[in-house]
N, C-alpha and C. Protein backbone atom coordinates (compact mmCIF):
# COMPACT_ATOMS: atom_id res chain seq x y z
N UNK A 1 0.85 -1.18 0.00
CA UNK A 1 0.00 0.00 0.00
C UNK A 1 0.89 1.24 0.00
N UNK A 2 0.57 1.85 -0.80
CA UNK A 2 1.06 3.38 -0.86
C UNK A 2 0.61 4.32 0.11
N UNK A 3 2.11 4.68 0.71
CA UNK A 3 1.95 5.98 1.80
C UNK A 3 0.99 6.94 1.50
N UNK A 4 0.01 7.58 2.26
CA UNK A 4 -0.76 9.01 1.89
C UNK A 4 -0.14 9.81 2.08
N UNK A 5 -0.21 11.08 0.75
CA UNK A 5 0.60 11.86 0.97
C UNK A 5 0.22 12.44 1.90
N UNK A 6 1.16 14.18 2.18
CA UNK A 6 0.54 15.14 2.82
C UNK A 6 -0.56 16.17 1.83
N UNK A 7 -1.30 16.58 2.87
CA UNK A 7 -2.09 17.69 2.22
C UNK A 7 -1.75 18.58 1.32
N UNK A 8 -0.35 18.73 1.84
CA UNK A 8 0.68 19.93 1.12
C UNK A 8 0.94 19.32 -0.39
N UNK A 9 1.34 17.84 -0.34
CA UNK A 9 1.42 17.49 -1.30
C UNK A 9 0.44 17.29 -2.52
N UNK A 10 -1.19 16.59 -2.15
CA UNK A 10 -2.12 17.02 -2.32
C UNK A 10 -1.99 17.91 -3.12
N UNK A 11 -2.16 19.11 -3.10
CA UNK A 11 -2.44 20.48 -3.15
C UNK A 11 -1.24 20.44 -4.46
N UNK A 12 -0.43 20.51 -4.10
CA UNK A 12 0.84 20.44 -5.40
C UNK A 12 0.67 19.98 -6.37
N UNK A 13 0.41 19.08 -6.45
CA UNK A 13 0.19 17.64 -7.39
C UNK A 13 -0.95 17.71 -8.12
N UNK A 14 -2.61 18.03 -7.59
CA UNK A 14 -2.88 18.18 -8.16
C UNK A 14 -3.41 19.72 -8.82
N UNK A 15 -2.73 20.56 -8.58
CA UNK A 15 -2.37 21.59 -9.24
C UNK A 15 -1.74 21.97 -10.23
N UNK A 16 -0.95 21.18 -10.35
CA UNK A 16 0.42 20.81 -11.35
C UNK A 16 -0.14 19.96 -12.30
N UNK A 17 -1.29 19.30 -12.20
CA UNK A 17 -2.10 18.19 -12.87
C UNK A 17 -2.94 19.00 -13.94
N UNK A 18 -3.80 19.73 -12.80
CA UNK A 18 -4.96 20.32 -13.20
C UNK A 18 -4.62 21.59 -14.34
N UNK A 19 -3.20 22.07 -14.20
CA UNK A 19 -2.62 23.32 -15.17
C UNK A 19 -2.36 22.45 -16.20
N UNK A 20 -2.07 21.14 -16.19
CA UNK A 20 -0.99 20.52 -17.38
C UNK A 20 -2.58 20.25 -18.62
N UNK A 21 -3.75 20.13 -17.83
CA UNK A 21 -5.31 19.37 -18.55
C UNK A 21 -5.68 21.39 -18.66
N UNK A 22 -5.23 22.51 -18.34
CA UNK A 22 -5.47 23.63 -18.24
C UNK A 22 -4.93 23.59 -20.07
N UNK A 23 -3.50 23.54 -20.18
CA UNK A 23 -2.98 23.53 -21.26
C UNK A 23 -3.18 22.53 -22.56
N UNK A 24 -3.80 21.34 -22.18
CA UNK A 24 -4.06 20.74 -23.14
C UNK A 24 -5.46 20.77 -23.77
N UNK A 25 -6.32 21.53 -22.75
CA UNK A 25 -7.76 21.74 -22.81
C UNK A 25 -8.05 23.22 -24.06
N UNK A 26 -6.43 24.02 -23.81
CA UNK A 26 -6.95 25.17 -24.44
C UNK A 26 -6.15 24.83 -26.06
N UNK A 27 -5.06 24.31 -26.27
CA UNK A 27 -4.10 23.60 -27.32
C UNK A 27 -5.78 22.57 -28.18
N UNK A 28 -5.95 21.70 -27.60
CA UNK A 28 -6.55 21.26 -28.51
C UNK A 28 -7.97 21.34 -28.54
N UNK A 29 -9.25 22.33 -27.77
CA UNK A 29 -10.38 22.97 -27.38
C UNK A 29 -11.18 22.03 -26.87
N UNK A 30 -12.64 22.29 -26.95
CA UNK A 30 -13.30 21.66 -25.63
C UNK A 30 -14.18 20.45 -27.55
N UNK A 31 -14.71 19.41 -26.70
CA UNK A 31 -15.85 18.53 -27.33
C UNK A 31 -15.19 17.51 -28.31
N UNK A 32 -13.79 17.17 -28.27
CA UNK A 32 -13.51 15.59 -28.78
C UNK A 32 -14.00 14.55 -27.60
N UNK A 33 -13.52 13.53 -28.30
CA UNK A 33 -13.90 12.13 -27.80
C UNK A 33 -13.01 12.21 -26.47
N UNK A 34 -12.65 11.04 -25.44
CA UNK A 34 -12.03 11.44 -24.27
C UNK A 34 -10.04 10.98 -24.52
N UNK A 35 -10.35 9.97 -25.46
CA UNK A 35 -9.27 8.99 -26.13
C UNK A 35 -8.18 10.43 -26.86
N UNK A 36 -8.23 11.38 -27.36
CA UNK A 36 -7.22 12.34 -28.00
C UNK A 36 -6.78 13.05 -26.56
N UNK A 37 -7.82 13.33 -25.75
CA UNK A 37 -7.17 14.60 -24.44
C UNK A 37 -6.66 13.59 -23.56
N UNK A 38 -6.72 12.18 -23.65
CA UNK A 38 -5.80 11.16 -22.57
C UNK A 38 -4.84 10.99 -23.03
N UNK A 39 -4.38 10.75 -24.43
CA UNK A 39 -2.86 10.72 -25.23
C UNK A 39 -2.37 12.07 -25.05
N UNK A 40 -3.31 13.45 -25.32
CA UNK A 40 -2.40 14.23 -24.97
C UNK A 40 -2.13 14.38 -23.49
N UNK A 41 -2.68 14.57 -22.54
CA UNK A 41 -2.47 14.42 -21.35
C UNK A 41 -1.00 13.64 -20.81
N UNK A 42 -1.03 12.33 -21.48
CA UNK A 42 0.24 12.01 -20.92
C UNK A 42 1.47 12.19 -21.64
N UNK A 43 1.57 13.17 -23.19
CA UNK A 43 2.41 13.61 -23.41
C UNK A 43 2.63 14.85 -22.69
N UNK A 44 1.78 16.03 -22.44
CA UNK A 44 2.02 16.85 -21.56
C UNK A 44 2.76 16.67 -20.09
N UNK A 45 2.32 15.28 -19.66
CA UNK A 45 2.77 15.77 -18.18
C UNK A 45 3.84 14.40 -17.98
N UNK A 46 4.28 14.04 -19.45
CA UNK A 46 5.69 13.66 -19.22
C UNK A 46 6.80 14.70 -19.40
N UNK A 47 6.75 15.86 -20.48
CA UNK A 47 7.13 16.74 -20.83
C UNK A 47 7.19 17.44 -19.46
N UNK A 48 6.47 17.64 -18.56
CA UNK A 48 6.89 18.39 -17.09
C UNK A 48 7.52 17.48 -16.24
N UNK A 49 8.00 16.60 -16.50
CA UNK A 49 8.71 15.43 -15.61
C UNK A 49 7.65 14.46 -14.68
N UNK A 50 6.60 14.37 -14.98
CA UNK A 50 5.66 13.15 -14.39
C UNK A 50 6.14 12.21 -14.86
N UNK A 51 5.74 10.77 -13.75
CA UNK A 51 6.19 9.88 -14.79
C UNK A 51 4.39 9.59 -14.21
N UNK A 52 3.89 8.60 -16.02
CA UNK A 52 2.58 8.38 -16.18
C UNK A 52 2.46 7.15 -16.63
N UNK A 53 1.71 6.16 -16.00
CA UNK A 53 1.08 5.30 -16.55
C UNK A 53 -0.53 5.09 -16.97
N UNK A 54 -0.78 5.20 -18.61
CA UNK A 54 -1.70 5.33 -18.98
C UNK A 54 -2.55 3.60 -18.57
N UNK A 55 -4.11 3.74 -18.68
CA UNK A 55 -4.83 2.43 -18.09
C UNK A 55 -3.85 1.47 -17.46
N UNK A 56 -3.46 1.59 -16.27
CA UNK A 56 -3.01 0.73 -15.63
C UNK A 56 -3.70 0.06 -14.86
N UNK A 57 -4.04 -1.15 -14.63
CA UNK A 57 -4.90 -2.12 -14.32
C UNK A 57 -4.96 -2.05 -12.75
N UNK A 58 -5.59 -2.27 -11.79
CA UNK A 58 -5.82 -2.38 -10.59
C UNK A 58 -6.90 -3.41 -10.02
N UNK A 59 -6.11 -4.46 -9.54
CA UNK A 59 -7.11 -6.01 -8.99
C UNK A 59 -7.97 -5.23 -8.00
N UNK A 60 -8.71 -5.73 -8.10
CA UNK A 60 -10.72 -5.65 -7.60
C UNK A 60 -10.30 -7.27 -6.61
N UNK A 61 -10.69 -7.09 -5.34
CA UNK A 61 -10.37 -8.33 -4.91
C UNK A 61 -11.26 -8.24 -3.65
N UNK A 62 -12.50 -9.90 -3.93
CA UNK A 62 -13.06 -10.11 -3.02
C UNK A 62 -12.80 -11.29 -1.95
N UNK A 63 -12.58 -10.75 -0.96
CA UNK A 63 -12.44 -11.87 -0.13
C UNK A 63 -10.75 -12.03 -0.52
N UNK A 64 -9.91 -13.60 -0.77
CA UNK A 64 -8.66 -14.08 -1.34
C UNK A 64 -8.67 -13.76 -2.42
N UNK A 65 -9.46 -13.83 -2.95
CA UNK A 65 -9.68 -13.63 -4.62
C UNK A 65 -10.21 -12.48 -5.46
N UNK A 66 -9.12 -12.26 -6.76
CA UNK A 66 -9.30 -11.34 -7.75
C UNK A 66 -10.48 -11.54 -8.38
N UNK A 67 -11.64 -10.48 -8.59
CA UNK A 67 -12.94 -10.95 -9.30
C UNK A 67 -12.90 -10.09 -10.15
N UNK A 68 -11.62 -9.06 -10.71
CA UNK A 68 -11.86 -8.26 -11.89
C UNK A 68 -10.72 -7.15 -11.58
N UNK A 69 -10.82 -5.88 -12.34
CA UNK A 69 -9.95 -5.13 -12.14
C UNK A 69 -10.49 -4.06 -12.30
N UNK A 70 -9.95 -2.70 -12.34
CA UNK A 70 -10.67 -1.59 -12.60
C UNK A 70 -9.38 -0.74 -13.21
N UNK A 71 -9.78 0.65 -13.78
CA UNK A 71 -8.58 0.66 -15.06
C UNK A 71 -8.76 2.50 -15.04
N UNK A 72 -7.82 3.23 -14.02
CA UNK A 72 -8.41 4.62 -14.86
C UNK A 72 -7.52 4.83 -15.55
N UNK A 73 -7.65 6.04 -16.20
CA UNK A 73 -6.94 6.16 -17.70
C UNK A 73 -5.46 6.71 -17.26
N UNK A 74 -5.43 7.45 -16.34
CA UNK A 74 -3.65 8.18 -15.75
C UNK A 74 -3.56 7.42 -14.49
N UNK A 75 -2.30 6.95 -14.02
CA UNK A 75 -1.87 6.98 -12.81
C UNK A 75 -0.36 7.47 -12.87
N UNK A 76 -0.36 9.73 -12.07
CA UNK A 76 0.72 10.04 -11.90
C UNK A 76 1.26 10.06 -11.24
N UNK A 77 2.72 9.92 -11.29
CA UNK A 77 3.72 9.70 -9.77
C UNK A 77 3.39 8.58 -9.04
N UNK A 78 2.29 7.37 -9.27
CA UNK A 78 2.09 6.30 -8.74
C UNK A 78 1.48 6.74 -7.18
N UNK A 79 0.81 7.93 -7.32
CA UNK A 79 -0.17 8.44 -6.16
C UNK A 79 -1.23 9.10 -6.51
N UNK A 80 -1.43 9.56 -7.80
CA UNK A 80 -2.80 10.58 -8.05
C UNK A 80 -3.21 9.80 -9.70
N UNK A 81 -4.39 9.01 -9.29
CA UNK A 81 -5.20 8.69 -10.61
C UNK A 81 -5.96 9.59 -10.89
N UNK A 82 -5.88 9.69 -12.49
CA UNK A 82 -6.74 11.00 -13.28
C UNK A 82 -7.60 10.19 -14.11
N UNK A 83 -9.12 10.37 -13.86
CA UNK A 83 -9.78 9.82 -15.00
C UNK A 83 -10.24 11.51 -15.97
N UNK A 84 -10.33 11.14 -17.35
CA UNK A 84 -10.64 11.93 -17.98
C UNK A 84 -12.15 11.82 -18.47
N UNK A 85 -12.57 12.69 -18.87
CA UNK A 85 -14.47 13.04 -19.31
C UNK A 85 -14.49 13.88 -20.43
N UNK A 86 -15.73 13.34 -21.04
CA UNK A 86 -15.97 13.87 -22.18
C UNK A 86 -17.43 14.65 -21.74
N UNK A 87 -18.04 14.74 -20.89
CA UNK A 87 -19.41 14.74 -20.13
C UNK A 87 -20.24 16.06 -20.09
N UNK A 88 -21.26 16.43 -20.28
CA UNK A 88 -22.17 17.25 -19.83
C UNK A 88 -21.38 17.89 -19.07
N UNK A 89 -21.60 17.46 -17.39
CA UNK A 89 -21.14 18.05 -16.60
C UNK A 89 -20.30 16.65 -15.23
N UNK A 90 -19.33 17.26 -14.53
CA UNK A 90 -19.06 15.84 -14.04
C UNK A 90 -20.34 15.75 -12.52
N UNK A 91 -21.33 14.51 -12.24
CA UNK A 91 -21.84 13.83 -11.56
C UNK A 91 -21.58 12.96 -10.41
N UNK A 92 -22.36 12.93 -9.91
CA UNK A 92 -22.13 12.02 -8.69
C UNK A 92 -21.91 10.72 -9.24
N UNK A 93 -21.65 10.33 -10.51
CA UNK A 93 -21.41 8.78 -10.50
C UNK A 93 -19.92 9.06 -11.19
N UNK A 94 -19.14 9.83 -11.85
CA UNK A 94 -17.74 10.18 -12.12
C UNK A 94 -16.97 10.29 -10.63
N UNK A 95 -17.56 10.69 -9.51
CA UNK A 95 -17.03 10.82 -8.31
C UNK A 95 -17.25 9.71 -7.91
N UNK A 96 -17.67 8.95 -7.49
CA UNK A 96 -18.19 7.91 -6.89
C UNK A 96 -17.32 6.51 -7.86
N UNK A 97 -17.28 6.71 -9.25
CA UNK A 97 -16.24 5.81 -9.75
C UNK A 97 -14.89 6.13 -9.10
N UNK A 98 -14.57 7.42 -8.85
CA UNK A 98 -13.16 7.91 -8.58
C UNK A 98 -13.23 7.59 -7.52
N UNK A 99 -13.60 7.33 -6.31
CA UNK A 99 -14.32 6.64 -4.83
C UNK A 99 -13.61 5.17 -5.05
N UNK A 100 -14.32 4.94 -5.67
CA UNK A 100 -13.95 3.09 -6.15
C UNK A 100 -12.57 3.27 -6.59
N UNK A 101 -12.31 3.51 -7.42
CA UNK A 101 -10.88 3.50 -7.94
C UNK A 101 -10.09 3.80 -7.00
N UNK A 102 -10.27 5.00 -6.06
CA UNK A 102 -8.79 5.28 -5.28
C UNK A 102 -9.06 4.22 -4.06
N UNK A 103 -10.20 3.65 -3.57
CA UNK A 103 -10.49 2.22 -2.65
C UNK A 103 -9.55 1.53 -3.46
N UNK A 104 -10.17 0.59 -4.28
CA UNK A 104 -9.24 -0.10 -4.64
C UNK A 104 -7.59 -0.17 -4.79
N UNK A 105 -7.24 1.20 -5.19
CA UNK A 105 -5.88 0.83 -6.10
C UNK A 105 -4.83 1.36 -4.14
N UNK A 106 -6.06 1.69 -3.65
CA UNK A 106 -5.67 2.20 -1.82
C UNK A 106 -4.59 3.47 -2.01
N UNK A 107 -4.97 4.28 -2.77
CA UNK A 107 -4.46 6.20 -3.10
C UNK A 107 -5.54 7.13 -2.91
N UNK A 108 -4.81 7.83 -2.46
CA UNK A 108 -5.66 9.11 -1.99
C UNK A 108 -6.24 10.12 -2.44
N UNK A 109 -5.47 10.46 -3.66
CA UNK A 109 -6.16 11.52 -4.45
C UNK A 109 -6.49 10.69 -5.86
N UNK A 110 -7.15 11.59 -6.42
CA UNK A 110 -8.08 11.64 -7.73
C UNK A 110 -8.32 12.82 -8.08
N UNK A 111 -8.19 12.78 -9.30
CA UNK A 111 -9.20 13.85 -10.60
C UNK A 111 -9.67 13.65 -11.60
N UNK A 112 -10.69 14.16 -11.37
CA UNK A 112 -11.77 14.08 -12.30
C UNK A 112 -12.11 15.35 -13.45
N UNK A 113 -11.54 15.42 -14.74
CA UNK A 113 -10.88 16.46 -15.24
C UNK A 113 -12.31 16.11 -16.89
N UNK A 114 -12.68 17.57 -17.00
CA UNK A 114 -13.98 17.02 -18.10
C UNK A 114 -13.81 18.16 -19.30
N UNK A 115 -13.62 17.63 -20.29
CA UNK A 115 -12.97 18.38 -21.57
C UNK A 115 -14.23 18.85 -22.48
N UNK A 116 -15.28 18.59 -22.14
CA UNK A 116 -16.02 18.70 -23.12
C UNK A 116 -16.61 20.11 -23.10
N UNK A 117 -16.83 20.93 -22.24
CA UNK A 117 -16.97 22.04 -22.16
C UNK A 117 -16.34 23.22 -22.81
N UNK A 118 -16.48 24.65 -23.27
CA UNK A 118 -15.62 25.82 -23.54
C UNK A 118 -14.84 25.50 -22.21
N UNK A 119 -15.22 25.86 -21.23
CA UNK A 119 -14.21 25.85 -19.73
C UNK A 119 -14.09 24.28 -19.22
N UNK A 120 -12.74 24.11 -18.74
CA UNK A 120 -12.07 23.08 -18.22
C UNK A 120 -13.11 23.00 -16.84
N UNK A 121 -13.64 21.31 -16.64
CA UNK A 121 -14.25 21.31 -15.44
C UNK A 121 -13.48 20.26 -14.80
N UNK A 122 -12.98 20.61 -13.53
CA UNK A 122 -12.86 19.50 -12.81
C UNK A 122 -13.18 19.24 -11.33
N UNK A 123 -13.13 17.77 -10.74
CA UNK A 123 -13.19 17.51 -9.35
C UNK A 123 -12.08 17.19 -8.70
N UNK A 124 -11.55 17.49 -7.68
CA UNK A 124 -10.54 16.74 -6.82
C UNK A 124 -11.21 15.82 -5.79
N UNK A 125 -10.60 14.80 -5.79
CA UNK A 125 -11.62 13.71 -5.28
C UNK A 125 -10.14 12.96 -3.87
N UNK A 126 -10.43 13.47 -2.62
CA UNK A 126 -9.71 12.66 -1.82
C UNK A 126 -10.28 11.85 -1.11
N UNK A 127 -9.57 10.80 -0.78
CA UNK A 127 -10.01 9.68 0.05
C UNK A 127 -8.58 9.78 1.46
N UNK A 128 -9.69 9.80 2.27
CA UNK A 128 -8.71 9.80 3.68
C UNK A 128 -8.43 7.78 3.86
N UNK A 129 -7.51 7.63 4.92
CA UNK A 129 -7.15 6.37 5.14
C UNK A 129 -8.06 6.10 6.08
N UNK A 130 -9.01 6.66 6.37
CA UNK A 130 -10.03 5.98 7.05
C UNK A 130 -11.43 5.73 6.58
N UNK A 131 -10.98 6.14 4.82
CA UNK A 131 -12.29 5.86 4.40
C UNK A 131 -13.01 7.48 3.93
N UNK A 132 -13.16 7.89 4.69
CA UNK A 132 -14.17 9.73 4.45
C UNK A 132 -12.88 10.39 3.59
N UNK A 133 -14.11 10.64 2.87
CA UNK A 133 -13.56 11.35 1.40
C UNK A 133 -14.53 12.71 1.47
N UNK A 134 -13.57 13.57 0.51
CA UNK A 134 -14.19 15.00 0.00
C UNK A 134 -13.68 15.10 -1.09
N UNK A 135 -14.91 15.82 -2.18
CA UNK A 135 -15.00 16.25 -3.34
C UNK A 135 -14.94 17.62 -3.43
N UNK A 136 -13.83 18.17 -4.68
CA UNK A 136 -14.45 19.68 -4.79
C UNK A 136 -13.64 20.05 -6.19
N UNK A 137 -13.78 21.23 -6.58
CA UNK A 137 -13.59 21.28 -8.01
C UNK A 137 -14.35 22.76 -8.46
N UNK A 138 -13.92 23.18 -9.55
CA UNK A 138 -13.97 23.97 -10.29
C UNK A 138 -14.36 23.69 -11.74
N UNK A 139 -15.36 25.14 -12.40
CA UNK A 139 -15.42 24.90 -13.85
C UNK A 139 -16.97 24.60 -14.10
């Protein structure tokens, strides 16, 4: 299990995240598919020294046993998964996947970053180690 960061770090990270989907949101504009702003995404924020693994798999495990996996599209620095959106607006079920995902993969932060708009929308989605999480976001 991966250490939780600090808040401080938090705060850094995904700031540094959220400017890099700032720049790729205005480079290539709002309303493609989600598949072009996730390739660019992780050329951008290798270019700032992230290191990124695009869909990296994460075991779903009930009980002893693996019953599936779950897959978001960024995991940066191997502490902050980014799922990307093509969406209306982001919902209580984009948060609530990002809920599941950072349970599972047992990381603390998340973003929830939605391209489809003129303006960049996103959520920051933390999960404490005891479970209670907060959502919040801009856009």
């Amino acid at each position: 299990m991966n250490p939780q960061p600090t808040a401080t770090k938090f705060d850094d990270e995904s700031y540094q995240i959220i400017g890099v989907a700032m720049e790729v949101h205005n480079e290539l504009g709002p309303g493609l598919r989600e598949k072009p702003y996730e390739a660019a995404m992780v050329i951008a924020l290798k270019q700032k020294g992230f290191r990124v693994e695009p869909q990296r798999p994460y075991p779903i495990r009930f009980r002893q046993y693996i019953v599936g996996d779950c897959i978001p599209d960024l995991t940066v620095s191997a502490s902050v998964l980014v799922e990307i959106k093509a969406v209306d607006r982001i919902g209580e079920s984009e948060v609530a996947q990002m809920l599941n995902y950072l349970r599972v993969a047992k990381l603390g932060l998340g973003l929830v970053v939605n391209f489809k708009n003129p303006k960049l929308e996103w959520k920051r989605v933390v999960l404490d180690r005891f479970g209670g999480w907060k959502a919040n976001g801009e856009g």
